[in-house]
C-alpha atoms as a PDB file:
ATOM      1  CA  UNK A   1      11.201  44.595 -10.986  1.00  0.00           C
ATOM      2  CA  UNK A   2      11.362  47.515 -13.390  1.00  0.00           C
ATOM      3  CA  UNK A   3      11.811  51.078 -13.325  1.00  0.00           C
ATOM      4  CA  UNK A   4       9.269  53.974 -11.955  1.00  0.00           C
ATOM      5  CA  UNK A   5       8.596  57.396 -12.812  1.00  0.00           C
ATOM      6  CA  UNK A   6      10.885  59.518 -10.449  1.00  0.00           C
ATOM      7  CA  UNK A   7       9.162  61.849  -8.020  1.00  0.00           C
ATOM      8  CA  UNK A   8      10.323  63.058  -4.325  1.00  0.00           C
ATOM      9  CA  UNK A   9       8.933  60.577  -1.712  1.00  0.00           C
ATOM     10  CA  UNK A  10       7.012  56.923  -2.348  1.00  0.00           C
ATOM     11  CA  UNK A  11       5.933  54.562  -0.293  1.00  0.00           C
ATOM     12  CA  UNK A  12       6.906  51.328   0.239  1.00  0.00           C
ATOM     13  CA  UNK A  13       5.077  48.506   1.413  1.00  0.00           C
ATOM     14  CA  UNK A  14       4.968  46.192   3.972  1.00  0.00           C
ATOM     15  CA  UNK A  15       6.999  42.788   3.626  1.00  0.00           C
ATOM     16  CA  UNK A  16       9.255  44.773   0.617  1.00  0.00           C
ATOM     17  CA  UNK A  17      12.342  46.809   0.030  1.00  0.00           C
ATOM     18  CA  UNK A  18      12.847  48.848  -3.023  1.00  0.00           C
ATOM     19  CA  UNK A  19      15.936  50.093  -4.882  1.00  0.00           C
ATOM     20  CA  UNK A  20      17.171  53.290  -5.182  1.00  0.00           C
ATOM     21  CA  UNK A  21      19.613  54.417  -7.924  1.00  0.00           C
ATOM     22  CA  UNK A  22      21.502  57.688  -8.307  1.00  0.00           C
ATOM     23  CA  UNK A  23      22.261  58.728 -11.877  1.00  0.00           C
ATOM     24  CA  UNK A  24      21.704  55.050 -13.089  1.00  0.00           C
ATOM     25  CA  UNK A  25      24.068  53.120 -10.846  1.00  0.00           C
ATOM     26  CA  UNK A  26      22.688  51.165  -7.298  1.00  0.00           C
ATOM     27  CA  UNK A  27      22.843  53.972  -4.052  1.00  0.00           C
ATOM     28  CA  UNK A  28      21.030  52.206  -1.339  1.00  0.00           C
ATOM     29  CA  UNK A  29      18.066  49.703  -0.535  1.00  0.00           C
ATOM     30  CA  UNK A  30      14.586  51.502   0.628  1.00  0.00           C
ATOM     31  CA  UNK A  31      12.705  50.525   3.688  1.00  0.00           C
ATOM     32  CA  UNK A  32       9.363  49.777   4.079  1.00  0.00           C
ATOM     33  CA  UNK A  33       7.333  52.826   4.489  1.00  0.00           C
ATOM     34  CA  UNK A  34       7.830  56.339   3.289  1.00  0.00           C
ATOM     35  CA  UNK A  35      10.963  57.019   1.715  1.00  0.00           C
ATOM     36  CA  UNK A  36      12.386  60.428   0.331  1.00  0.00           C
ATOM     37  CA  UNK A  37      14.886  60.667  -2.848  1.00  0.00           C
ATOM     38  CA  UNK A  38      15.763  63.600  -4.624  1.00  0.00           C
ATOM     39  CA  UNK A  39      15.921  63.858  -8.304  1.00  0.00           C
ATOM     40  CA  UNK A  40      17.746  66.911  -8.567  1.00  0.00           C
ATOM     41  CA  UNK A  41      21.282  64.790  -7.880  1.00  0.00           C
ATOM     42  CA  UNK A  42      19.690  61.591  -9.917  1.00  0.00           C
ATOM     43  CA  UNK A  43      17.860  59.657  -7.218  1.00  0.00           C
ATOM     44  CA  UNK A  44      14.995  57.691  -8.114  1.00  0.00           C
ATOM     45  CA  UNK A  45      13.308  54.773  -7.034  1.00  0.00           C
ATOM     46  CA  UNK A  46      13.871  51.751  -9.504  1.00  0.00           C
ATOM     47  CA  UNK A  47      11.696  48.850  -8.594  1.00  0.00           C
ATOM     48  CA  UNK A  48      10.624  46.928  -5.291  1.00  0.00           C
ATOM     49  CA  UNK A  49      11.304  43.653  -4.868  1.00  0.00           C
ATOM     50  CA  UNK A  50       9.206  41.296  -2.099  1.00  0.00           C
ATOM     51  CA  UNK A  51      10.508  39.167   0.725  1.00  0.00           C
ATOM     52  CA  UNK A  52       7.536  37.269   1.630  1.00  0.00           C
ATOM     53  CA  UNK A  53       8.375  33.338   1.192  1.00  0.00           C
ATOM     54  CA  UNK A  54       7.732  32.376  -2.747  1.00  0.00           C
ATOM     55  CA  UNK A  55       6.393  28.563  -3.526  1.00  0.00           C
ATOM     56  CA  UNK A  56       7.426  27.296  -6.479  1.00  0.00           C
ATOM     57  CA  UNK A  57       6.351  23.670  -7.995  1.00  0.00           C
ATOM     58  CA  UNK A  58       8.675  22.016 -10.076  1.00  0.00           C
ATOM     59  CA  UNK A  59       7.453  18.167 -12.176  1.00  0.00           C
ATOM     60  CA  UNK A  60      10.476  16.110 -12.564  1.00  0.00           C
ATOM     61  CA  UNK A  61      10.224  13.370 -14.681  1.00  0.00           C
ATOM     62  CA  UNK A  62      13.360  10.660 -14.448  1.00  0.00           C
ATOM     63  CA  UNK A  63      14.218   7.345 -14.366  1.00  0.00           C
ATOM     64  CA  UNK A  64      15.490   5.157 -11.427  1.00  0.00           C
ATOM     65  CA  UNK A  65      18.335   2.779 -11.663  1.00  0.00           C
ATOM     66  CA  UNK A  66      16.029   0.026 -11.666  1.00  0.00           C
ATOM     67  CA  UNK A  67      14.919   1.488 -15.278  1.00  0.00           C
ATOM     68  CA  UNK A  68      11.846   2.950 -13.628  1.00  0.00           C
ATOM     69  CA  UNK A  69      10.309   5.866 -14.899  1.00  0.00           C
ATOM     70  CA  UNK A  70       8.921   8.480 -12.236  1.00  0.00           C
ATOM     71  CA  UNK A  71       7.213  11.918 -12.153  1.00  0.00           C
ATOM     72  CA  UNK A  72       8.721  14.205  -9.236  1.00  0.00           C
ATOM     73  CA  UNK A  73       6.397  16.754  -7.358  1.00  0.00           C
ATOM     74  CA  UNK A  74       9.086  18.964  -5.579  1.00  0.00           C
ATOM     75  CA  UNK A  75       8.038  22.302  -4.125  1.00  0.00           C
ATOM     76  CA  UNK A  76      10.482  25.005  -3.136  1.00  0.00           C
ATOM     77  CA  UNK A  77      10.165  27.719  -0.971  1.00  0.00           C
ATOM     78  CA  UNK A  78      12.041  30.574  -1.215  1.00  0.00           C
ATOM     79  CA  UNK A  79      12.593  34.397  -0.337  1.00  0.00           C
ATOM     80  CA  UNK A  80      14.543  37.561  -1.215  1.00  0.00           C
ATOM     81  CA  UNK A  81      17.297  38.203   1.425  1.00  0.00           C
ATOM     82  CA  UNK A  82      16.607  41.242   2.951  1.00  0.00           C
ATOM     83  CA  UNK A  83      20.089  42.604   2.911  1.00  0.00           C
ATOM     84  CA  UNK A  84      21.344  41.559  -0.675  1.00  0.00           C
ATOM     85  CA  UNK A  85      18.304  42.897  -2.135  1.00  0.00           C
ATOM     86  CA  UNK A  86      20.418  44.282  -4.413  1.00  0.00           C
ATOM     87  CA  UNK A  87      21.945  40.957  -5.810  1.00  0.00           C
ATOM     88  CA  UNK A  88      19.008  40.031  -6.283  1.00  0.00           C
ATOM     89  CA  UNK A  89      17.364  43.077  -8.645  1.00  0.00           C
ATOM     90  CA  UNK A  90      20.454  42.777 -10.425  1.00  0.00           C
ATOM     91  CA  UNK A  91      22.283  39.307 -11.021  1.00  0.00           C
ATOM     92  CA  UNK A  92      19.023  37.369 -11.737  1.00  0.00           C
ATOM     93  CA  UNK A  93      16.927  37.926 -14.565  1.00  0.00           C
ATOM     94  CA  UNK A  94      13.949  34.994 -13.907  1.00  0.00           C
ATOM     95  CA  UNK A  95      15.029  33.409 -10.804  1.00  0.00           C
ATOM     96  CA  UNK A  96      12.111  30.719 -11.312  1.00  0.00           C
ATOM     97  CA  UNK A  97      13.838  29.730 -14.260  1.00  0.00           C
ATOM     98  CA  UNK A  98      16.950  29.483 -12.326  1.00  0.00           C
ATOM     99  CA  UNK A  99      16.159  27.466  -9.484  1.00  0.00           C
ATOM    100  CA  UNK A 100      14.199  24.856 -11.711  1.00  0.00           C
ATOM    101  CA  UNK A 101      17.396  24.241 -13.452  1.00  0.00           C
ATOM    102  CA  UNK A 102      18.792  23.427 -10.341  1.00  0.00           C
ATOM    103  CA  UNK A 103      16.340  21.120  -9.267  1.00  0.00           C
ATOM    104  CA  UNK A 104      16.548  19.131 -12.388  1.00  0.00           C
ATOM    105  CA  UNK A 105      20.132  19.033 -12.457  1.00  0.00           C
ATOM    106  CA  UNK A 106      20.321  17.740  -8.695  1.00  0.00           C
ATOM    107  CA  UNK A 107      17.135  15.533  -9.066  1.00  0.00           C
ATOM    108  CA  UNK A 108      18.469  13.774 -12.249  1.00  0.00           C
ATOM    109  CA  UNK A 109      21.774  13.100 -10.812  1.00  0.00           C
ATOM    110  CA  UNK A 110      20.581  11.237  -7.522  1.00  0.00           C
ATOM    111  CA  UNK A 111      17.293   9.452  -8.732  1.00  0.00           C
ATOM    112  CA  UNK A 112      19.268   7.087 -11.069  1.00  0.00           C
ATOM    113  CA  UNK A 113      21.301   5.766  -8.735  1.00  0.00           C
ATOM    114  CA  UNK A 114      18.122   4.152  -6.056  1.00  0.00           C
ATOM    115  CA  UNK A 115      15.816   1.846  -6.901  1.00  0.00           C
ATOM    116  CA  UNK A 116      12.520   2.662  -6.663  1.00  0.00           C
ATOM    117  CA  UNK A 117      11.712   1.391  -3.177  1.00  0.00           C
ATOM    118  CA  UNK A 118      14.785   3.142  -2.061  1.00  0.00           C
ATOM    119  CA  UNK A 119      13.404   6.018  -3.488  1.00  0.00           C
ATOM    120  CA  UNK A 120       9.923   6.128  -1.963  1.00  0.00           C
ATOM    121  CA  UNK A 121      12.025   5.707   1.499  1.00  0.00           C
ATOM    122  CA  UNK A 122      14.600   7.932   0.703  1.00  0.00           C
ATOM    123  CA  UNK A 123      13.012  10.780  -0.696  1.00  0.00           C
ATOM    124  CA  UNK A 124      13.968  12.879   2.074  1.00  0.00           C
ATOM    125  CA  UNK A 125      17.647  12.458   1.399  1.00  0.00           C
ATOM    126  CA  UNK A 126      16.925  14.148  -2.600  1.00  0.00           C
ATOM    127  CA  UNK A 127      15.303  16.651  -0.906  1.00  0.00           C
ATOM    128  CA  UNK A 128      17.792  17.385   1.574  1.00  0.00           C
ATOM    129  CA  UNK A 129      20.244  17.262  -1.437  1.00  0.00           C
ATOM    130  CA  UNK A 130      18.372  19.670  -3.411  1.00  0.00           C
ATOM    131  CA  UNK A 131      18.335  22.178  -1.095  1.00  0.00           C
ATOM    132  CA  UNK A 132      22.085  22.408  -0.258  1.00  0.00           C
ATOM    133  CA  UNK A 133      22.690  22.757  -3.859  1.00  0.00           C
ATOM    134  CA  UNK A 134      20.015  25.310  -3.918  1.00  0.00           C
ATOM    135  CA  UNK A 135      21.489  27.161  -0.801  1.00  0.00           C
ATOM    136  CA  UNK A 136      24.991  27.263  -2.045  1.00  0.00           C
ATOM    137  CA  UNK A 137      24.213  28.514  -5.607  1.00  0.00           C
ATOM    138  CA  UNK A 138      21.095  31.144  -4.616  1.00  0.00           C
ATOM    139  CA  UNK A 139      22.812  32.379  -1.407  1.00  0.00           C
ATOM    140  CA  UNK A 140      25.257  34.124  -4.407  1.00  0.00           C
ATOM    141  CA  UNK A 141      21.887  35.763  -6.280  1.00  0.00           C
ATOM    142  CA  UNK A 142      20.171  37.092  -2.671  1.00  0.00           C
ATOM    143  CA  UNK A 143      17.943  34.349  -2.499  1.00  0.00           C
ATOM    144  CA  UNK A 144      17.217  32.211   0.613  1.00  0.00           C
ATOM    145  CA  UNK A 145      16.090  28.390   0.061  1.00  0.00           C
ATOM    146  CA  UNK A 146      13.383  28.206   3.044  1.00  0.00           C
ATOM    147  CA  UNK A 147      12.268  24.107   2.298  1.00  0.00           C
ATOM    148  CA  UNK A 148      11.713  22.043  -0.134  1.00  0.00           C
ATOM    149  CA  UNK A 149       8.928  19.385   0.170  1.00  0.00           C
ATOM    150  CA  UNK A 150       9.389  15.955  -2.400  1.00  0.00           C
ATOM    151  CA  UNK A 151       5.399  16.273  -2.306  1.00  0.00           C
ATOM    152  CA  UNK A 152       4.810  13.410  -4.626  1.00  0.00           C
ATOM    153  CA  UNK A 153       6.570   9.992  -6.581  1.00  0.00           C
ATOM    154  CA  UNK A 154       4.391   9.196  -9.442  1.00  0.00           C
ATOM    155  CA  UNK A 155       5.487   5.707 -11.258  1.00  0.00           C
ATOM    156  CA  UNK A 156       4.376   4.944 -14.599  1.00  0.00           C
ATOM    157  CA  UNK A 157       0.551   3.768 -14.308  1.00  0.00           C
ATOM    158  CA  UNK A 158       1.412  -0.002 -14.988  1.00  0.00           C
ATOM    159  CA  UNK A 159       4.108   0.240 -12.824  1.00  0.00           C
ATOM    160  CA  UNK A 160       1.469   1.412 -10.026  1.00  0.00           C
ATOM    161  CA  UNK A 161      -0.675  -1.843 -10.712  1.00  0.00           C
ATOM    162  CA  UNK A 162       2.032  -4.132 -10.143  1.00  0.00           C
ATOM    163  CA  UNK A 163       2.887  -3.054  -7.205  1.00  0.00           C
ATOM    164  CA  UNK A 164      -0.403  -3.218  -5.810  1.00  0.00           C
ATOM    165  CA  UNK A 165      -0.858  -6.535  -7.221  1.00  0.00           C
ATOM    166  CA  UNK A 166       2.483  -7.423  -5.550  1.00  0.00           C
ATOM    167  CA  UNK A 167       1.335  -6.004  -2.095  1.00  0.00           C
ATOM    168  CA  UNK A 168      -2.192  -8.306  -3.057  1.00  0.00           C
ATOM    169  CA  UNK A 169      -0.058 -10.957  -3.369  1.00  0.00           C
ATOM    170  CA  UNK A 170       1.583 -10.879  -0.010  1.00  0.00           C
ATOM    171  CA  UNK A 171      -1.491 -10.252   1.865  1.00  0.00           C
ATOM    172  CA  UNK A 172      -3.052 -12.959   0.296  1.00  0.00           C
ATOM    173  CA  UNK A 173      -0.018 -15.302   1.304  1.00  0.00           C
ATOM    174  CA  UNK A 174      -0.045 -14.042   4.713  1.00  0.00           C
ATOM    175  CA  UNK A 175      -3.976 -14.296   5.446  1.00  0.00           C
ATOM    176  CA  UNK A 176      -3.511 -17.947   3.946  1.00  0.00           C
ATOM    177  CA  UNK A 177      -0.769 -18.749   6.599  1.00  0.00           C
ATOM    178  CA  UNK A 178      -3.269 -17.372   9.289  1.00  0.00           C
ATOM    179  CA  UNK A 179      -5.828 -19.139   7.769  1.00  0.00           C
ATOM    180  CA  UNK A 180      -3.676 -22.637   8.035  1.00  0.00           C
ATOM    181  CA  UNK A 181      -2.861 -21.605  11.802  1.00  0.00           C
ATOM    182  CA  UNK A 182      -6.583 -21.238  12.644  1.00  0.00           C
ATOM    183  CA  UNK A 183      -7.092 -24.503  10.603  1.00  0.00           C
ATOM    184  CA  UNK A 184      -4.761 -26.226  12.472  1.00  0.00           C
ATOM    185  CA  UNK A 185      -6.034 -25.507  16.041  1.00  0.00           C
ATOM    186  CA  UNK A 186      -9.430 -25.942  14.967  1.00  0.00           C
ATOM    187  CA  UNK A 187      -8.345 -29.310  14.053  1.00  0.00           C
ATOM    188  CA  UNK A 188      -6.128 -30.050  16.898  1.00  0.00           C
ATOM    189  CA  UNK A 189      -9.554 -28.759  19.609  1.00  0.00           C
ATOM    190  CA  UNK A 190     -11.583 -31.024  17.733  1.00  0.00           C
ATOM    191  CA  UNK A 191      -9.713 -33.483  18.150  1.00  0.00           C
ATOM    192  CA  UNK A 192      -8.910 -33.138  21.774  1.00  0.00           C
ATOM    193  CA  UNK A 193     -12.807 -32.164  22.120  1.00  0.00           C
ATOM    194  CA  UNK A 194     -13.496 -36.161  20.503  1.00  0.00           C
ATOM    195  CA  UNK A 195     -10.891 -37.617  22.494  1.00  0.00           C
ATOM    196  CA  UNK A 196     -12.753 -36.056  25.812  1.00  0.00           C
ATOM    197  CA  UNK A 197     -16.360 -37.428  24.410  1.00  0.00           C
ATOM    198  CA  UNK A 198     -14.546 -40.255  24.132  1.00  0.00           C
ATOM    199  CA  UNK A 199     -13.314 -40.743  27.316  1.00  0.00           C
ATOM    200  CA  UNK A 200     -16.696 -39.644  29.224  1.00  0.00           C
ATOM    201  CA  UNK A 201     -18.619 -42.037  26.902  1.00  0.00           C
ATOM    202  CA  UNK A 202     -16.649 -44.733  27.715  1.00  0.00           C
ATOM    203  CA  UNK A 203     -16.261 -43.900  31.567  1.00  0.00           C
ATOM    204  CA  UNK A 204     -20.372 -43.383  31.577  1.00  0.00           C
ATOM    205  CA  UNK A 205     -21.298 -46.652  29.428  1.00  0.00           C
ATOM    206  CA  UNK A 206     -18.728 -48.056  32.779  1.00  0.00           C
ATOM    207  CA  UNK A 207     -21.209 -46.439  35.502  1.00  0.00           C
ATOM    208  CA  UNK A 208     -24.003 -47.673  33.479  1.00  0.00           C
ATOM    209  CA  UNK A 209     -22.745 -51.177  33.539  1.00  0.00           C
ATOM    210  CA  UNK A 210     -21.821 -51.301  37.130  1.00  0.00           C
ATOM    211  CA  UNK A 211     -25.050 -50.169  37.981  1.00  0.00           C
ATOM    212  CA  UNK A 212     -26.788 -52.261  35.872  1.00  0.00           C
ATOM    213  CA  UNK A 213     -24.730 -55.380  37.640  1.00  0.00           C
ATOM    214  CA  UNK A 214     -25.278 -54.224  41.073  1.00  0.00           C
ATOM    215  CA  UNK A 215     -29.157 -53.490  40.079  1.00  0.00           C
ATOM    216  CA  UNK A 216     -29.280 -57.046  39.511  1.00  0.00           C
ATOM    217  CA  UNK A 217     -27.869 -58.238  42.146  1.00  0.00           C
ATOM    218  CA  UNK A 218     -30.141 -56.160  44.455  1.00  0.00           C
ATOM    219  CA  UNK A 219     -32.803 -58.046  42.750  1.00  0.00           C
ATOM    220  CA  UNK A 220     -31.724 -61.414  42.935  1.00  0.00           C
ATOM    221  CA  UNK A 221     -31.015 -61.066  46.252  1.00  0.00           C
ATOM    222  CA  UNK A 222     -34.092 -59.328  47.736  1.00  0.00           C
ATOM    223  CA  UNK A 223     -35.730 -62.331  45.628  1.00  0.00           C
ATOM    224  CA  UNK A 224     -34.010 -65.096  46.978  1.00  0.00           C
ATOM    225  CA  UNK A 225     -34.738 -63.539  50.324  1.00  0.00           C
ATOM    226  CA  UNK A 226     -38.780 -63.140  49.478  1.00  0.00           C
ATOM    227  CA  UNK A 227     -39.289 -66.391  47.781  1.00  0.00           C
ATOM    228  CA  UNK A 228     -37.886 -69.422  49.530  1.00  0.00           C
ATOM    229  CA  UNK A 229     -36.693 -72.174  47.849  1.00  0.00           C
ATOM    230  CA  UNK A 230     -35.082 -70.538  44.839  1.00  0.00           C
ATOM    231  CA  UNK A 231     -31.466 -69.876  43.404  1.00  0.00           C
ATOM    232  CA  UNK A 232     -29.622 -67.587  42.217  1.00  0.00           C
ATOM    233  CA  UNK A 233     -29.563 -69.195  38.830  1.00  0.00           C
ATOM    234  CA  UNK A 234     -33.419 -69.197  38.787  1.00  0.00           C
ATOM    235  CA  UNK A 235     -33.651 -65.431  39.517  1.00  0.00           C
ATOM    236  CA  UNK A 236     -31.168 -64.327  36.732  1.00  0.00           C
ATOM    237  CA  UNK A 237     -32.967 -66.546  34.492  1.00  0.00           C
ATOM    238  CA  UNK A 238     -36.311 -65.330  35.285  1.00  0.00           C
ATOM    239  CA  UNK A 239     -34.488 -61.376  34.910  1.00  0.00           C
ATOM    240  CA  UNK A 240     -33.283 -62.417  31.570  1.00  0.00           C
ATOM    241  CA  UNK A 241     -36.464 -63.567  30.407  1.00  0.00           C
ATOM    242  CA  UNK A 242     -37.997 -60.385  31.798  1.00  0.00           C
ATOM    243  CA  UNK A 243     -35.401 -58.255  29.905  1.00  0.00           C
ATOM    244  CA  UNK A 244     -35.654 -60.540  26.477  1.00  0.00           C
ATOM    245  CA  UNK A 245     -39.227 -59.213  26.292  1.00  0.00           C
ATOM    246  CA  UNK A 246     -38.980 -55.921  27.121  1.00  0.00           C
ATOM    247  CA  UNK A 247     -36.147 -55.770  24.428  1.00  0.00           C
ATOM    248  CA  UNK A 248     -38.482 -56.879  22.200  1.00  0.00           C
ATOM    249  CA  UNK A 249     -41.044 -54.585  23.246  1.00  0.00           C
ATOM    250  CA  UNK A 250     -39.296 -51.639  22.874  1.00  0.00           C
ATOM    251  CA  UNK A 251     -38.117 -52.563  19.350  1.00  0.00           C
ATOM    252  CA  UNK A 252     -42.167 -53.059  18.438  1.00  0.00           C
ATOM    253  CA  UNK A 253     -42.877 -49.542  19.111  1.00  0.00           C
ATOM    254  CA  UNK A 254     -39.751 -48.327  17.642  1.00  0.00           C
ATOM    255  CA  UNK A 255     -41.110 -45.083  14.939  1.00  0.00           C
ATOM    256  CA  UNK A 256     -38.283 -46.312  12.631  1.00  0.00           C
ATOM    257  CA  UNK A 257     -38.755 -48.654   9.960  1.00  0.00           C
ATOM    258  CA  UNK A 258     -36.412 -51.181  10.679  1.00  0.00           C
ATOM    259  CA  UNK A 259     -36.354 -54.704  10.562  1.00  0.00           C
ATOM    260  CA  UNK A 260     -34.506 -56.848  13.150  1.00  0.00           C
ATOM    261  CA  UNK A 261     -33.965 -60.875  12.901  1.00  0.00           C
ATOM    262  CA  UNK A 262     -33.308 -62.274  15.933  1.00  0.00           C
ATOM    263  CA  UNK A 263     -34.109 -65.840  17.657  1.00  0.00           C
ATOM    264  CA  UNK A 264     -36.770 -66.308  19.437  1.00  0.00           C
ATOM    265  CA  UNK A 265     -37.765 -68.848  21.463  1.00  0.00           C
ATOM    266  CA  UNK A 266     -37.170 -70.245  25.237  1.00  0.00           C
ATOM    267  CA  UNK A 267     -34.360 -72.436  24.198  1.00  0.00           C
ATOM    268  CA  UNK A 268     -32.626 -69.259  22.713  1.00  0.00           C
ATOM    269  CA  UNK A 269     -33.310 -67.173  25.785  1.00  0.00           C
ATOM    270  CA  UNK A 270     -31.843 -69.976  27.826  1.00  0.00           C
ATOM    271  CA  UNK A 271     -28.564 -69.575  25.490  1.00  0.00           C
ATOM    272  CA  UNK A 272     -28.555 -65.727  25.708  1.00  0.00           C
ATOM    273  CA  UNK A 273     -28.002 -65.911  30.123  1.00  0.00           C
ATOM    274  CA  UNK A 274     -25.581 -68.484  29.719  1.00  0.00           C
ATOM    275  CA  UNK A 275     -23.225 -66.506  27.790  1.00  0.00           C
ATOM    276  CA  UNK A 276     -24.019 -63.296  29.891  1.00  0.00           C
ATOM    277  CA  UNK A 277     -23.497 -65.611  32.973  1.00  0.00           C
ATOM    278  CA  UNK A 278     -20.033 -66.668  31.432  1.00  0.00           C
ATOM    279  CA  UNK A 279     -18.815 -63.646  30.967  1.00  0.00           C
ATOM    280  CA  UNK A 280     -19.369 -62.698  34.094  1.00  0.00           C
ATOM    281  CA  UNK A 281     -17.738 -65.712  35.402  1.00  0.00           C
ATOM    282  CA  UNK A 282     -15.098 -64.537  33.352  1.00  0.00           C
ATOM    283  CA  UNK A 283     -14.347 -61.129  34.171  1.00  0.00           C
ATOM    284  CA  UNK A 284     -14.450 -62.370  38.385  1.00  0.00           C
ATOM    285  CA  UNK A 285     -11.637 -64.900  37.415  1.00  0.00           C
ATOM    286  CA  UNK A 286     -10.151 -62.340  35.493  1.00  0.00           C
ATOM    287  CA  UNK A 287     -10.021 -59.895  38.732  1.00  0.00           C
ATOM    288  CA  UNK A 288      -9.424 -62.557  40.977  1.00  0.00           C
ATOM    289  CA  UNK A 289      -6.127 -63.621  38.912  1.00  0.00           C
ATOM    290  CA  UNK A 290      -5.063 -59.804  38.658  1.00  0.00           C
END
């Protein structure tokens, strides 16, 4: 804005509209391009003005009703209305100044009254408020409110670290729940994984008993058959035997340094196959009573 040296014709540029005068008071706006005036009857050309879109930044600092003290990064944008070019040349002085008073009036007076979460999700809304204050007030001077953009919320620097150690926090209490979870079934398939071991053990040391029992009975059959003249009784004892020193056998060449006591002697294999015998006496009562 200001005043130029009068002459006949100017041009104006692109994207602006300048102001005309006759004999000091406002005649008319000039478009872009070349314009004629004629000083002879007091026409001049008094300044230009632009009406490409302005940004202006504007750092807030406040405090939020949780007693929270925050740096606001608002940026306006803003233009010269084409038609009230005039209002504009003339009401306003600094409009910059003008619209940053705004913005701190209308910041200041809705900040307070959030929290600071509700700020951070609200921040829209103070925008939003900003510029219908803005739009209401400006509209009056020539001046168009295009957006305004709440760019940034900068808390206090301590503030910042406990909120990330808050947000730690929680993450850390929620991995440890997942952690227990995982725990837990871990726990729970080991389990079920022991109790099918178990069960397999138990059904194979079965098979291995049953064929153990019907191995010897093959035997002491096919040798009561073969040798005439002997018992049943005879065979098993003569199996026994048999199986007495192949037990010891194997625990002779046994690489592990261990030392068994057991009895020895024919007297104490003679004991050994009449308990096995009774037992199995037992367990065929056993099944014949079931």
């Amino acid at each position: 804005m200001g005043n130029v040296n009068c002459v006949f014709c100017g041009c104006i540029e692109q994207a602006s509209v300048g102001v005309v005068e006759k004999w000091g008071r406002f005649d008319r706006l000039a478009e872009p391009g070349l314009n004629f005036w004629n000083p002879l009857v007091g026409e001049c050309l008094t300044g230009t003005l632009s009406t490409r879109i302005n940004s202006l930044d504007v750092k807030i600092e406040t405090k939020t009703k949780d007693n929270v003290f925050v740096q606001l990064l608002c940026s306006i944008q803003y233009r010269v209305i084409r038609q009230n070019a005039d209002d504009a040349f003339y009401e306003l002085q600094n409009p910059t100044e003008q619209i940053q008073a705004y913005v701190f009036d209308v910041v200041r007076a809705h900040v307070p009254k959030m929290n600071l979460d509700e700020l951070f999700e609200q921040k829209d809304e103070v925008a939003k408020a900003v510029l219908e204050e803005l739009e209401k007030v400006m509209g009056a001077y020539g001046y168009s409110i295009e957006h305004i953009l709440m760019v940034d919320i900068i808390p206090d620097a301590s503030v910042r670290r406990a909120m990330n150690e808050i947000n730690a926090a929680q993450r850390m209490q929620l991995a440890s729940v997942y952690k227990g979870e995982a725990d837990k079934i871990l726990q729970v398939k080991k389990a079920e994984a022991e109790a099918e071991a178990k069960y397999l053990g138990g059904v194979g040391v079965a098979r291995q008993r049953q064929a153990i029992t019907d191995g010897l009975r093959e035997n002491i059959l096919n040798f009561s058959h073969k040798v005439e003249g002997t018992s049943a009784k005879e065979v098993m004892d003569l199996i026994m035997i048999t199986q007495y020193f192949d037990t010891i056998k194997d625990l002779g060449n046994s690489s592990k340094n261990t030392t068994v006591f057991i009895p020895h002697g024919p007297g104490h294999v003679r004991d050994i196959g009449d308990q096995i015998r009774n037992g199995l006496m037992e367990a065929a009562s056993a099944q014949v009573t079931e």
